[in-house]
N, C-alpha and C. Protein backbone atom coordinates (compact mmCIF):
# COMPACT_ATOMS: atom_id res chain seq x y z
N UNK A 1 -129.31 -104.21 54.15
CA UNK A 1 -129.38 -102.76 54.34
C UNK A 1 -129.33 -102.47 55.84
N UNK A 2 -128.27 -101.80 56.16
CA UNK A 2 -128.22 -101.59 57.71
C UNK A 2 -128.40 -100.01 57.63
N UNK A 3 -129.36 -99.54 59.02
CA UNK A 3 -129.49 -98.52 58.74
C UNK A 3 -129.38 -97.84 60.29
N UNK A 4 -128.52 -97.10 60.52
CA UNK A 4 -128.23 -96.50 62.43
C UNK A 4 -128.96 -95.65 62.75
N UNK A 5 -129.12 -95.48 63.84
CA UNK A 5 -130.11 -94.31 64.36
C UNK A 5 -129.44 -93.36 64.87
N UNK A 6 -128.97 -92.50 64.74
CA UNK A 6 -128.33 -91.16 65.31
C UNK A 6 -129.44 -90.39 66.99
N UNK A 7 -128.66 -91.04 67.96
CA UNK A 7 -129.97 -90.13 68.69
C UNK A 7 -128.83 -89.27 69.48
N UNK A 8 -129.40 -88.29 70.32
CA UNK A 8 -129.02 -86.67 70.37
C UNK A 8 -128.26 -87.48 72.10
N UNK A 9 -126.85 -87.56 72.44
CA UNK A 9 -126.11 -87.71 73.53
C UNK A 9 -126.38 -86.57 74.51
N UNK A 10 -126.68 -86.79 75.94
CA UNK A 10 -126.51 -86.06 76.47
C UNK A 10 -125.31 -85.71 77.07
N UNK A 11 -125.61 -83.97 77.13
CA UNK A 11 -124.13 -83.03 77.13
C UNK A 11 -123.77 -82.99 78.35
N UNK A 12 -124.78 -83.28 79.34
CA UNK A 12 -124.41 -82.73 80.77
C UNK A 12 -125.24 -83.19 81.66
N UNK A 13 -124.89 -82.99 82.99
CA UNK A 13 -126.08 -83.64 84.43
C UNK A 13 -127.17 -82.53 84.04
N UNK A 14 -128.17 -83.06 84.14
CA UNK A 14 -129.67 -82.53 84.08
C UNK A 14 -129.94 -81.44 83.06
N UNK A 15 -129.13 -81.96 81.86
CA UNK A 15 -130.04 -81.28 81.11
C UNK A 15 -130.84 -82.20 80.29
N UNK A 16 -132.37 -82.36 79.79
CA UNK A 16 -132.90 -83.22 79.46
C UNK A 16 -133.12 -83.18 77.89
N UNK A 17 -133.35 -81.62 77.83
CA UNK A 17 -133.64 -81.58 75.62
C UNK A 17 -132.44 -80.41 75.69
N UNK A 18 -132.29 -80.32 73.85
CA UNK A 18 -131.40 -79.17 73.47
C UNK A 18 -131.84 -78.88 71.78
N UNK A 19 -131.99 -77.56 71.72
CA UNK A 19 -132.29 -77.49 70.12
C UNK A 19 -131.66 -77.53 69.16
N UNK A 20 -131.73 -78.05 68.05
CA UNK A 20 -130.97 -78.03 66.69
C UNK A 20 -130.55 -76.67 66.33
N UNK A 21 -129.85 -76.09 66.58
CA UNK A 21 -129.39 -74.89 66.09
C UNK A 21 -128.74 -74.68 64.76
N UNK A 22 -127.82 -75.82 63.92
CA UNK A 22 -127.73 -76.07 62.48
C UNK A 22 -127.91 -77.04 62.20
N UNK A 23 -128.02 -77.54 60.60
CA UNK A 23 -127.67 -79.06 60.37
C UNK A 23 -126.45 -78.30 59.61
N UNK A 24 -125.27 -78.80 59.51
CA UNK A 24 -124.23 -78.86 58.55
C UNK A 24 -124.36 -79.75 57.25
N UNK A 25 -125.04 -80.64 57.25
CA UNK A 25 -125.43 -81.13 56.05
C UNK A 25 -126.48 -81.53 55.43
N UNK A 26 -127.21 -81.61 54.23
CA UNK A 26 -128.17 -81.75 53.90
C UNK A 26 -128.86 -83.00 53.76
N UNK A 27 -130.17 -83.11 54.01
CA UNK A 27 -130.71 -84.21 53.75
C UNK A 27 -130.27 -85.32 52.56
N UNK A 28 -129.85 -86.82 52.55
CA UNK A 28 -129.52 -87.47 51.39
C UNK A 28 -127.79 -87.11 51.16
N UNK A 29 -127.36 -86.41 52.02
CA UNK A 29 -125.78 -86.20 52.14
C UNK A 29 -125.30 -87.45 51.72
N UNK A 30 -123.59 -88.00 51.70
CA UNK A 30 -122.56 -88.68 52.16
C UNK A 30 -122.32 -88.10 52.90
N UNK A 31 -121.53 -88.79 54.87
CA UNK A 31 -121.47 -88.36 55.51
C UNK A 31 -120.06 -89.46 56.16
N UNK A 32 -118.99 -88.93 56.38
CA UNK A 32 -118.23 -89.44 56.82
C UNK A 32 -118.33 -90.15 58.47
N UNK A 33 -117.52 -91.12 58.66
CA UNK A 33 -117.41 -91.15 60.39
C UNK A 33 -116.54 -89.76 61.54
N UNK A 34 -117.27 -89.48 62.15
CA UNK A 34 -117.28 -88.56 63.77
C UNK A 34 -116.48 -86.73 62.31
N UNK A 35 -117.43 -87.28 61.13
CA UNK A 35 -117.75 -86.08 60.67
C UNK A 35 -118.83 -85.20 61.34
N UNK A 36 -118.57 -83.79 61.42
CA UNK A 36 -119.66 -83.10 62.22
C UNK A 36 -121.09 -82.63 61.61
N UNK A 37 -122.54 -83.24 61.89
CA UNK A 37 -123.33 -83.16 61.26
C UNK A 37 -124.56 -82.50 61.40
N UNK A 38 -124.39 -81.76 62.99
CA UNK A 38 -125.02 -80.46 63.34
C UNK A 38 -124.78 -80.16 64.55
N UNK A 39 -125.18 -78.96 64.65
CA UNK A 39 -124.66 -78.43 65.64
C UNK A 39 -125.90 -78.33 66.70
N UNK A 40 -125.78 -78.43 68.00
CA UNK A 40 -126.98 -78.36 69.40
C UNK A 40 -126.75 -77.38 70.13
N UNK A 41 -127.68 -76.91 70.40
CA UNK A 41 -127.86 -75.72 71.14
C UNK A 41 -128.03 -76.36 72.54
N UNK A 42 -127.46 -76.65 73.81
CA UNK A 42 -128.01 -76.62 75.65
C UNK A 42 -128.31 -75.52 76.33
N UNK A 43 -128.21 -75.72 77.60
CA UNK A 43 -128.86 -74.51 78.01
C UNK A 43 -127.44 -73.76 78.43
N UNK A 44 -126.59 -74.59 78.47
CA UNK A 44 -124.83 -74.52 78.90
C UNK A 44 -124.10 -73.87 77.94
N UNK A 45 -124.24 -74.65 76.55
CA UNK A 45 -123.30 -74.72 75.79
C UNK A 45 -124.15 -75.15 74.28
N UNK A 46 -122.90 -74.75 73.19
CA UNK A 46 -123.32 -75.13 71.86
C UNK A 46 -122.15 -76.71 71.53
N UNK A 47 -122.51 -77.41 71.17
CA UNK A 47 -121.73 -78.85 70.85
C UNK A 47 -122.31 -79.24 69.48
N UNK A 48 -121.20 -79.71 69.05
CA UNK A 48 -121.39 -80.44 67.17
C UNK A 48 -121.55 -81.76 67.13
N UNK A 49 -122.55 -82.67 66.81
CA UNK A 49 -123.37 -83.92 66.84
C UNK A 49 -122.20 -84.68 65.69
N UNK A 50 -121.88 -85.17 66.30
CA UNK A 50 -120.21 -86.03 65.46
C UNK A 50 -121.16 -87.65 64.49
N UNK A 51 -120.91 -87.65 63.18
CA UNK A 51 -121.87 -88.98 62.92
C UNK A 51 -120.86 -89.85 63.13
N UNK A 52 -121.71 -90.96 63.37
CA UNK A 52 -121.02 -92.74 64.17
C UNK A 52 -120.71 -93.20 63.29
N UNK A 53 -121.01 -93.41 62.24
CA UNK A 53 -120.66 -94.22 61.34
C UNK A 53 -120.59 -93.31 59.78
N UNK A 54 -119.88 -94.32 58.74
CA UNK A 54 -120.32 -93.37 57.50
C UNK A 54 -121.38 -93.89 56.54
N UNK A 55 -122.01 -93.58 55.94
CA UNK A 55 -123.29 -93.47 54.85
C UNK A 55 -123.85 -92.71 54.45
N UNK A 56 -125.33 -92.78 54.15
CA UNK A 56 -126.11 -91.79 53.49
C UNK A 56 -126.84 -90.91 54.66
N UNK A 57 -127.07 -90.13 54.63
CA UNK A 57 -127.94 -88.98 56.15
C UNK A 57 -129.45 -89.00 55.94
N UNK A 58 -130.13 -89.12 56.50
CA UNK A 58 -131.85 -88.73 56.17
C UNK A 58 -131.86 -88.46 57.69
N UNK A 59 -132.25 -86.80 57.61
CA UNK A 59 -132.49 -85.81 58.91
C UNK A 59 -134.12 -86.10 59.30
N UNK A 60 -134.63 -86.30 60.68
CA UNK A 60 -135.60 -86.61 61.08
C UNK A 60 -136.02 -85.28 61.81
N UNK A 61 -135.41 -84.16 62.23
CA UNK A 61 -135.72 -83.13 62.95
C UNK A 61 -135.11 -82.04 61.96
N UNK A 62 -135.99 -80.88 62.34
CA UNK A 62 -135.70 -79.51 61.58
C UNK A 62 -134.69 -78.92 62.40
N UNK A 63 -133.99 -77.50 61.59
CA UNK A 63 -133.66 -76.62 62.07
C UNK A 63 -134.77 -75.95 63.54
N UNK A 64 -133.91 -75.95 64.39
CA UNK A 64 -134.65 -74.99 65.36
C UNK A 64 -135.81 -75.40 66.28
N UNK A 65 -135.43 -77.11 65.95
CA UNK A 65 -136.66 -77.88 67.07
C UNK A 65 -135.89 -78.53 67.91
N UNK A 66 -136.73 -78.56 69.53
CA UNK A 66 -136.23 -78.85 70.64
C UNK A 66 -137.08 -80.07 70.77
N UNK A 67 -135.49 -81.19 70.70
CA UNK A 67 -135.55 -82.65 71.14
C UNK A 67 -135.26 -82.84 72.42
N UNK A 68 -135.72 -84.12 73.00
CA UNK A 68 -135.10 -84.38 73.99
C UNK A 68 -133.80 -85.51 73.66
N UNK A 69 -132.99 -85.67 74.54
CA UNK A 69 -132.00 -86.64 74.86
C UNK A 69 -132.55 -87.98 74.68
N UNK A 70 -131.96 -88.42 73.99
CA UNK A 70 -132.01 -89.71 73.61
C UNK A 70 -132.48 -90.07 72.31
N UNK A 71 -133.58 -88.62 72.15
CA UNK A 71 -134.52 -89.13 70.81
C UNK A 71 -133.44 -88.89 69.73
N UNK A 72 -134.24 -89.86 68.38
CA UNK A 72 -133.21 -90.04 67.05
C UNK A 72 -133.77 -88.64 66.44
N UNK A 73 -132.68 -88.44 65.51
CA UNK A 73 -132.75 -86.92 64.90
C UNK A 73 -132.31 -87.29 63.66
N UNK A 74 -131.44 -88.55 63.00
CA UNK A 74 -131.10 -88.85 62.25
C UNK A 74 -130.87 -90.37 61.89
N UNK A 75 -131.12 -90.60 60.19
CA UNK A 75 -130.47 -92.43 60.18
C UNK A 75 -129.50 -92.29 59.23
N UNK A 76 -128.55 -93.40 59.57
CA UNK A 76 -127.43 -93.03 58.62
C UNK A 76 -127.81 -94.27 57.84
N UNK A 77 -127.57 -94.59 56.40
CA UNK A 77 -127.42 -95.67 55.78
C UNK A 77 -126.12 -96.30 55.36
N UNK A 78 -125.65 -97.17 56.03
CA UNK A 78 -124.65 -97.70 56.34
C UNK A 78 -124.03 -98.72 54.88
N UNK A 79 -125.03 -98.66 54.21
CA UNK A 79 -124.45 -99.98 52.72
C UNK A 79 -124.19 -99.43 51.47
N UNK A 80 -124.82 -98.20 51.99
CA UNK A 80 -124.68 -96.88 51.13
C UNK A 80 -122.88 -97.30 50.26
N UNK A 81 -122.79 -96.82 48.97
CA UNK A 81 -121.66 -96.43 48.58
C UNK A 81 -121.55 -95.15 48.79
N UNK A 82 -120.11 -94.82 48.76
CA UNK A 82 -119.44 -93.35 48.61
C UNK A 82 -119.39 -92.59 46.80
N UNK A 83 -120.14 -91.56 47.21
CA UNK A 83 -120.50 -90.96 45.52
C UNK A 83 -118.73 -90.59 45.35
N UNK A 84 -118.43 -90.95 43.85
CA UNK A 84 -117.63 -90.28 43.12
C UNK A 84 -117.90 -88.39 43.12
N UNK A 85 -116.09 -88.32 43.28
CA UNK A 85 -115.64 -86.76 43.03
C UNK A 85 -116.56 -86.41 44.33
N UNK A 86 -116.77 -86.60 45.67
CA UNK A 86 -117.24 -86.10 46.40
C UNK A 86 -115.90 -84.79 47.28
N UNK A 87 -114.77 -85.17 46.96
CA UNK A 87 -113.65 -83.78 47.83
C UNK A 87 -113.70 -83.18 46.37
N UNK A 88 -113.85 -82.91 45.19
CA UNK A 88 -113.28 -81.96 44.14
C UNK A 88 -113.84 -80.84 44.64
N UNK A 89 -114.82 -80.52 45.06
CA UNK A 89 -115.53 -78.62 45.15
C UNK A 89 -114.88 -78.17 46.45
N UNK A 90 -114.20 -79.18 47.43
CA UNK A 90 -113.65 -78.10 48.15
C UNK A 90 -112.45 -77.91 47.84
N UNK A 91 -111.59 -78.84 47.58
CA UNK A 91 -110.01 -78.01 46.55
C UNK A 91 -110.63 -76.78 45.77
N UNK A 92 -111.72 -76.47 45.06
CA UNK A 92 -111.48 -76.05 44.37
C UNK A 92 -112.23 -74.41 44.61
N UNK A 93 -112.76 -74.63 46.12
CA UNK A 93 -112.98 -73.38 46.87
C UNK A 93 -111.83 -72.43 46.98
N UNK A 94 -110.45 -72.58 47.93
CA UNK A 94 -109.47 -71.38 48.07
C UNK A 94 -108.65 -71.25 46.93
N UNK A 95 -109.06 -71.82 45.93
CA UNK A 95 -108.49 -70.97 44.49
C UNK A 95 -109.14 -70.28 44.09
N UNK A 96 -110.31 -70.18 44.43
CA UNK A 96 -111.50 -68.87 43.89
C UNK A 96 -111.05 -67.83 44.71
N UNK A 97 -111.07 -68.17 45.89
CA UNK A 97 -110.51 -66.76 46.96
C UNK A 97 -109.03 -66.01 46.58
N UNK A 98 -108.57 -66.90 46.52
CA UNK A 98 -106.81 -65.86 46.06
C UNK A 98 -106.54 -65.25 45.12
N UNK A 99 -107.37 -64.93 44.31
CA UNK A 99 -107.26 -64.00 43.57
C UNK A 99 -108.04 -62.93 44.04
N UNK A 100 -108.79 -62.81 44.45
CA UNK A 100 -109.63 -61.38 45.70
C UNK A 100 -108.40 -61.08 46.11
N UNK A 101 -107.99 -61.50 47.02
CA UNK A 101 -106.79 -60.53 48.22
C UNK A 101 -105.95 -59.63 47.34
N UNK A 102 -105.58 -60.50 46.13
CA UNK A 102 -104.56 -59.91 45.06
C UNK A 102 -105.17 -58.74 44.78
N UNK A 103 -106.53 -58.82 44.51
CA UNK A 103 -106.72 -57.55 43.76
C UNK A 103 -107.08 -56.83 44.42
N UNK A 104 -107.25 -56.41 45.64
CA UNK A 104 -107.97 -55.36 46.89
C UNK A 104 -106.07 -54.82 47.08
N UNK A 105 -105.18 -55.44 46.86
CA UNK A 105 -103.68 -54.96 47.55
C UNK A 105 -103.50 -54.42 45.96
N UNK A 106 -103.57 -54.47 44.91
CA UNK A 106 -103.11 -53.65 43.86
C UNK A 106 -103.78 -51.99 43.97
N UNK A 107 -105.83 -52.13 44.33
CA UNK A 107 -105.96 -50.67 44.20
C UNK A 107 -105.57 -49.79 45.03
N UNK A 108 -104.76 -50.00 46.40
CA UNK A 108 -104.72 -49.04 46.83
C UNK A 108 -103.11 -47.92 45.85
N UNK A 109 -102.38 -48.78 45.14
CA UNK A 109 -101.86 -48.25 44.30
C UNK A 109 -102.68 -47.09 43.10
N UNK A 110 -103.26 -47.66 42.73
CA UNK A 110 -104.37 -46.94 41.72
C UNK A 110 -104.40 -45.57 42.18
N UNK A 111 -104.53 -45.73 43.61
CA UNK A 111 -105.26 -44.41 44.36
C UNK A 111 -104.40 -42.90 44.12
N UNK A 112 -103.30 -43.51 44.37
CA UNK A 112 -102.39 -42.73 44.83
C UNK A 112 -102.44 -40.97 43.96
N UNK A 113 -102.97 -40.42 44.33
CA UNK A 113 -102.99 -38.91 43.66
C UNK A 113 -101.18 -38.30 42.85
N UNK A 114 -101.36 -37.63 41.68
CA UNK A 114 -100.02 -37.27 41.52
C UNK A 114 -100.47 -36.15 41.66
N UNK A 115 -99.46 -35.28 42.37
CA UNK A 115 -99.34 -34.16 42.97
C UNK A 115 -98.05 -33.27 42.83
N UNK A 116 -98.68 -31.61 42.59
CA UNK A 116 -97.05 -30.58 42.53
C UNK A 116 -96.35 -30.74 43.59
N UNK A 117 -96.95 -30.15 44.62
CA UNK A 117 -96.04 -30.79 45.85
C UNK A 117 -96.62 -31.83 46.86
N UNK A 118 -95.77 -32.12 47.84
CA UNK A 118 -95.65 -33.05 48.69
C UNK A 118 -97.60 -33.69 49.44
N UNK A 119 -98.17 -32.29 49.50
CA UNK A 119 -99.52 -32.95 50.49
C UNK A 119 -100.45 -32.01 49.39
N UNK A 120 -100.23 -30.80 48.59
CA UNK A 120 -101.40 -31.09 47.56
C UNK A 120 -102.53 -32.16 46.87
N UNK A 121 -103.68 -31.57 47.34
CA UNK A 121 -104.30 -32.81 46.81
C UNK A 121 -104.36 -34.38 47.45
N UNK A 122 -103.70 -34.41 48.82
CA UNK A 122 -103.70 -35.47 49.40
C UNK A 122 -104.39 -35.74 50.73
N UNK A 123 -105.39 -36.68 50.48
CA UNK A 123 -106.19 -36.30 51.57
C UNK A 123 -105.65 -37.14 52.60
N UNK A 124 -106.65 -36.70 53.89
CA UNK A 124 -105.96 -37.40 55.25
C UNK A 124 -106.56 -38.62 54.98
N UNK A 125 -106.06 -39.63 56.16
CA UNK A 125 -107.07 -40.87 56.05
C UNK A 125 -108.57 -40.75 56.61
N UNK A 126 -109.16 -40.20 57.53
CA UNK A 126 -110.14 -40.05 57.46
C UNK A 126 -110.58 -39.59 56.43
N UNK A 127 -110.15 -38.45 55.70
CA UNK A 127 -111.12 -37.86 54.17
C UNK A 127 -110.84 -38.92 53.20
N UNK A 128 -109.53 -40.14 53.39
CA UNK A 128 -109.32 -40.70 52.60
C UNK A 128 -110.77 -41.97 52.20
N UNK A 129 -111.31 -42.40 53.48
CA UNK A 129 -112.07 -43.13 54.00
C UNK A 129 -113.37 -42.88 53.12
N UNK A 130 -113.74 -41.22 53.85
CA UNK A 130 -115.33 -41.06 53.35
C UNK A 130 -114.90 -40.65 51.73
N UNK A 131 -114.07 -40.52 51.04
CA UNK A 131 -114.04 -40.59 49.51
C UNK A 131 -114.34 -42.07 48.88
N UNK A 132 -113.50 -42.62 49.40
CA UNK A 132 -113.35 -44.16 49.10
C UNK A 132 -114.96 -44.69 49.33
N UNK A 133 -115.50 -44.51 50.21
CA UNK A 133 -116.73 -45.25 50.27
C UNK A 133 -117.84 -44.37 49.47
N UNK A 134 -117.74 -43.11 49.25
CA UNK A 134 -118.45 -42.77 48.11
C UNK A 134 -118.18 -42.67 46.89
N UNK A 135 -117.20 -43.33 46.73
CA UNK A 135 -116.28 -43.43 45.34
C UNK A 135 -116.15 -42.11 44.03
N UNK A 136 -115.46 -40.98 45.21
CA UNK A 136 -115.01 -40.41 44.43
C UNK A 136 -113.58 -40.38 44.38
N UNK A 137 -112.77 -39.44 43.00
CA UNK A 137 -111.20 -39.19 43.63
C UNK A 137 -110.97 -38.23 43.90
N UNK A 138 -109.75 -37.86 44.34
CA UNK A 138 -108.79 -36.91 45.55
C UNK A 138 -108.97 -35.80 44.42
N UNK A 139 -108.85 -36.23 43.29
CA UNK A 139 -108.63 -34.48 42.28
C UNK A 139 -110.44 -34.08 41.80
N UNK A 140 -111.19 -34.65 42.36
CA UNK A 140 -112.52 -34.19 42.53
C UNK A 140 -112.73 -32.93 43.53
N UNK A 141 -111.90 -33.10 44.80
CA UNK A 141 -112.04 -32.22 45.84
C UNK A 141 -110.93 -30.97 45.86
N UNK A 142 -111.42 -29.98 46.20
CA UNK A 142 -110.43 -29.30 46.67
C UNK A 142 -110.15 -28.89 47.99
N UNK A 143 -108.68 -28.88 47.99
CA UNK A 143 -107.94 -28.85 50.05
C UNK A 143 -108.19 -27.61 50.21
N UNK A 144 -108.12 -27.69 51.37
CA UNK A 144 -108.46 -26.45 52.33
C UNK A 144 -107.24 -26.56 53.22
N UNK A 145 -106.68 -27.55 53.47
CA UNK A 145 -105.84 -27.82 54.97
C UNK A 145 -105.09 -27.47 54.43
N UNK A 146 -103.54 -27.36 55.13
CA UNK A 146 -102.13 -27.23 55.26
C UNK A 146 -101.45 -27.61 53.80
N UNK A 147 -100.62 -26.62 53.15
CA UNK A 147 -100.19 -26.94 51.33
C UNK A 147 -101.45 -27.56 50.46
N UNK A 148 -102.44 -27.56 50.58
CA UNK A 148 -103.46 -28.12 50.04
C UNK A 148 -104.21 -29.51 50.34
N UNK A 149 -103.65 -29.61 51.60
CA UNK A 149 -104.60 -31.18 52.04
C UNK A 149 -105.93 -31.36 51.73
N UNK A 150 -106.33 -32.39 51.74
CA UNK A 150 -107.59 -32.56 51.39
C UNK A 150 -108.00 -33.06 53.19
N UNK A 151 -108.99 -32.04 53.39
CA UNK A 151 -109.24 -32.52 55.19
C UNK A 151 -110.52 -33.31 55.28
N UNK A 152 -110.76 -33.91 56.20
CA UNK A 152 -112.09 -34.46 56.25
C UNK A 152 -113.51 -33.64 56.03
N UNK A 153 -113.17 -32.75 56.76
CA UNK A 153 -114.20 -31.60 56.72
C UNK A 153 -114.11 -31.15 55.08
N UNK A 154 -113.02 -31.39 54.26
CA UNK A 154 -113.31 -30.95 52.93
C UNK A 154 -113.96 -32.47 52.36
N UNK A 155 -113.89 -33.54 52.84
CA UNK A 155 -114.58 -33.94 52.09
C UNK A 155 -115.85 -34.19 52.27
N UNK A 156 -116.30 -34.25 53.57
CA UNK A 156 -117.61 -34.01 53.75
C UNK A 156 -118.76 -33.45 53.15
N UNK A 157 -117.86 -32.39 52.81
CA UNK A 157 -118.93 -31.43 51.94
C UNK A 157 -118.68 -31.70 50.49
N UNK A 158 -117.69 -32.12 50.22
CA UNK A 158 -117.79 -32.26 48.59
C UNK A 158 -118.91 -33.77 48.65
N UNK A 159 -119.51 -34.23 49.64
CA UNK A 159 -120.05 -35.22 49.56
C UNK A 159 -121.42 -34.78 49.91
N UNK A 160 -122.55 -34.59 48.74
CA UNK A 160 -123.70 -33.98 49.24
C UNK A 160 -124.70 -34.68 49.91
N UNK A 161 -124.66 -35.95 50.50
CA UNK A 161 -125.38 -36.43 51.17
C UNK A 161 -125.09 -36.23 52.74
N UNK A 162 -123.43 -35.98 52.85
CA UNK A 162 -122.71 -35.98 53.94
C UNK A 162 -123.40 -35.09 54.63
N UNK A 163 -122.87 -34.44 53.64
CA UNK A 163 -123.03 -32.29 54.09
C UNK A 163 -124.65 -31.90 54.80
N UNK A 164 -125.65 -32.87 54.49
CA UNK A 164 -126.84 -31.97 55.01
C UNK A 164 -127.66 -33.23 55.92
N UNK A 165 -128.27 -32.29 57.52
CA UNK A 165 -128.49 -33.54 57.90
C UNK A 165 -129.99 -34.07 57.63
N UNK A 166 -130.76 -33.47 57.08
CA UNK A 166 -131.73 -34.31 56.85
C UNK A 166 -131.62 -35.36 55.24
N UNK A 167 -131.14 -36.44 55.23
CA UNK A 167 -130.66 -37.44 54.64
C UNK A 167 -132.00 -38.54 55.03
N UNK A 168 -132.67 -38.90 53.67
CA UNK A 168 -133.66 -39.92 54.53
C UNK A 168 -133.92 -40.61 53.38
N UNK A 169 -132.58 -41.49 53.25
CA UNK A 169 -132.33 -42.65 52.00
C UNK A 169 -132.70 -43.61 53.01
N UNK A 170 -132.08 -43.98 54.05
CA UNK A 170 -131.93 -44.39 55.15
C UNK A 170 -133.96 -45.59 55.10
N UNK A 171 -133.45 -46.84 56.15
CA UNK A 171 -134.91 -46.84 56.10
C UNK A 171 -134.75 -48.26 58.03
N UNK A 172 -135.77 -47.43 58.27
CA UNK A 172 -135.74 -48.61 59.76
C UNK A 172 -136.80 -49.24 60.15
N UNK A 173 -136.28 -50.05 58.71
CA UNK A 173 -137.53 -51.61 59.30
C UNK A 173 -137.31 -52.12 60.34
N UNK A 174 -137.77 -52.77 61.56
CA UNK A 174 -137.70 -53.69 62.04
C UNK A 174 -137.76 -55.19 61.76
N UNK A 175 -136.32 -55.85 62.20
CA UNK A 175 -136.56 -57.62 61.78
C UNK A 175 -136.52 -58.22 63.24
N UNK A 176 -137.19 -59.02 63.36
CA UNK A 176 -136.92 -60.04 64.47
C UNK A 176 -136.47 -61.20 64.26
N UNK A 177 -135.52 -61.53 64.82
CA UNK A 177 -134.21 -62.68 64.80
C UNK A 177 -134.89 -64.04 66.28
N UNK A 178 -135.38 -64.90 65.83
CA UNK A 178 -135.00 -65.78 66.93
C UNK A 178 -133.53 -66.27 67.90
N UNK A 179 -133.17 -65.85 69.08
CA UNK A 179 -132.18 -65.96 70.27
C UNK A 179 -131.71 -67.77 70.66
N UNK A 180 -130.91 -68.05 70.25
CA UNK A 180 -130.73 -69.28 70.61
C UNK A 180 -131.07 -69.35 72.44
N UNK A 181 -130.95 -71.20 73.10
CA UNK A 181 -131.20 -71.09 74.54
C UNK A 181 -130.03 -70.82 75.15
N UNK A 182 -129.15 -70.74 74.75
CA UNK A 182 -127.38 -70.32 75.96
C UNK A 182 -127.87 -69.16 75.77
């Protein structure tokens, strides 16, 4: 059983520690060779911790703790076999996605208002915008603008949250985010 020690390379003249800012893979992984297996935060720069060899991963440091240079952060197990069907889930990631794009480019067809004449009933793109995100349609509103446009200002108001300003769905928690060191 051979087992490597992964310790943290230094990035640059005088810098001495840098924090874990991700792991890319999980504890008990398969982990390929100068596969990337987390990412370091310096005081310079962000750099991706490349593994040396391939085997099994057992992470010795958390997310978001500051090592110094040199120390181990990881062991790889080197006698380790390679698990079966380990590439099938990512083939089989951007076939889930391509069918999304397809269907976001069909509704704007859907949209399309039929109309007596030419700009009846057709709103601008801004009114087109604030309809769309409150999901109403174009023959909900009535134009005010030019042959019957539908103007922004008309849809504003057909939108009763728009229209008045004391609106207090709204809510302002405060979160605090820890700042990486770059």
């Amino acid at each position: 059983m051979s087992i490597l020690e992964m310790k943290v390379p230094s990035p640059g003249e005088s810098i001495t520690e840098v924090e874990i800012a991700t792991w890319l893979v999980k504890d008990g992984d398969y982990v390929e060779k100068d596969q990337p297996i987390a990412e370091v935060d310096s005081d310079k720069a962000t750099l991706e911790l490349p593994a040396e060899e391939s085997g099994i991963i057992t992470l010795k440091a958390e997310e978001g703790d500051v090592v110094q240079v040199g120390q181990v952060v990881c062991l790889i197990d080197m006698s380790a076999a390679k698990p079966e069907g380990s590439a099938a889930p990512v083939a089989e990631a951007p076939k889930a996605e391509a069918p999304k794009v397809e269907e976001k480019k069909e509704e704007p067809n859907k949209e399309a208002p039929v109309a007596a004449t030419y700009a009846s009933n057709t709103p601008s793109p801004a009114a087109k915008k604030i309809l769309d995100e409150k999901g109403m349609e174009p023959a909900q509103v009535q134009g005010t603008g030019r042959d019957g446009r539908i103007t922004k200002d008309d849809a504003v108001k057909a939108v009763p949250a728009m229209g008045s300003a004391s609106s207090t769905n709204g809510s302002r928690a405060q979160t605090t985010t820890k700042l990486s060191v770059l």
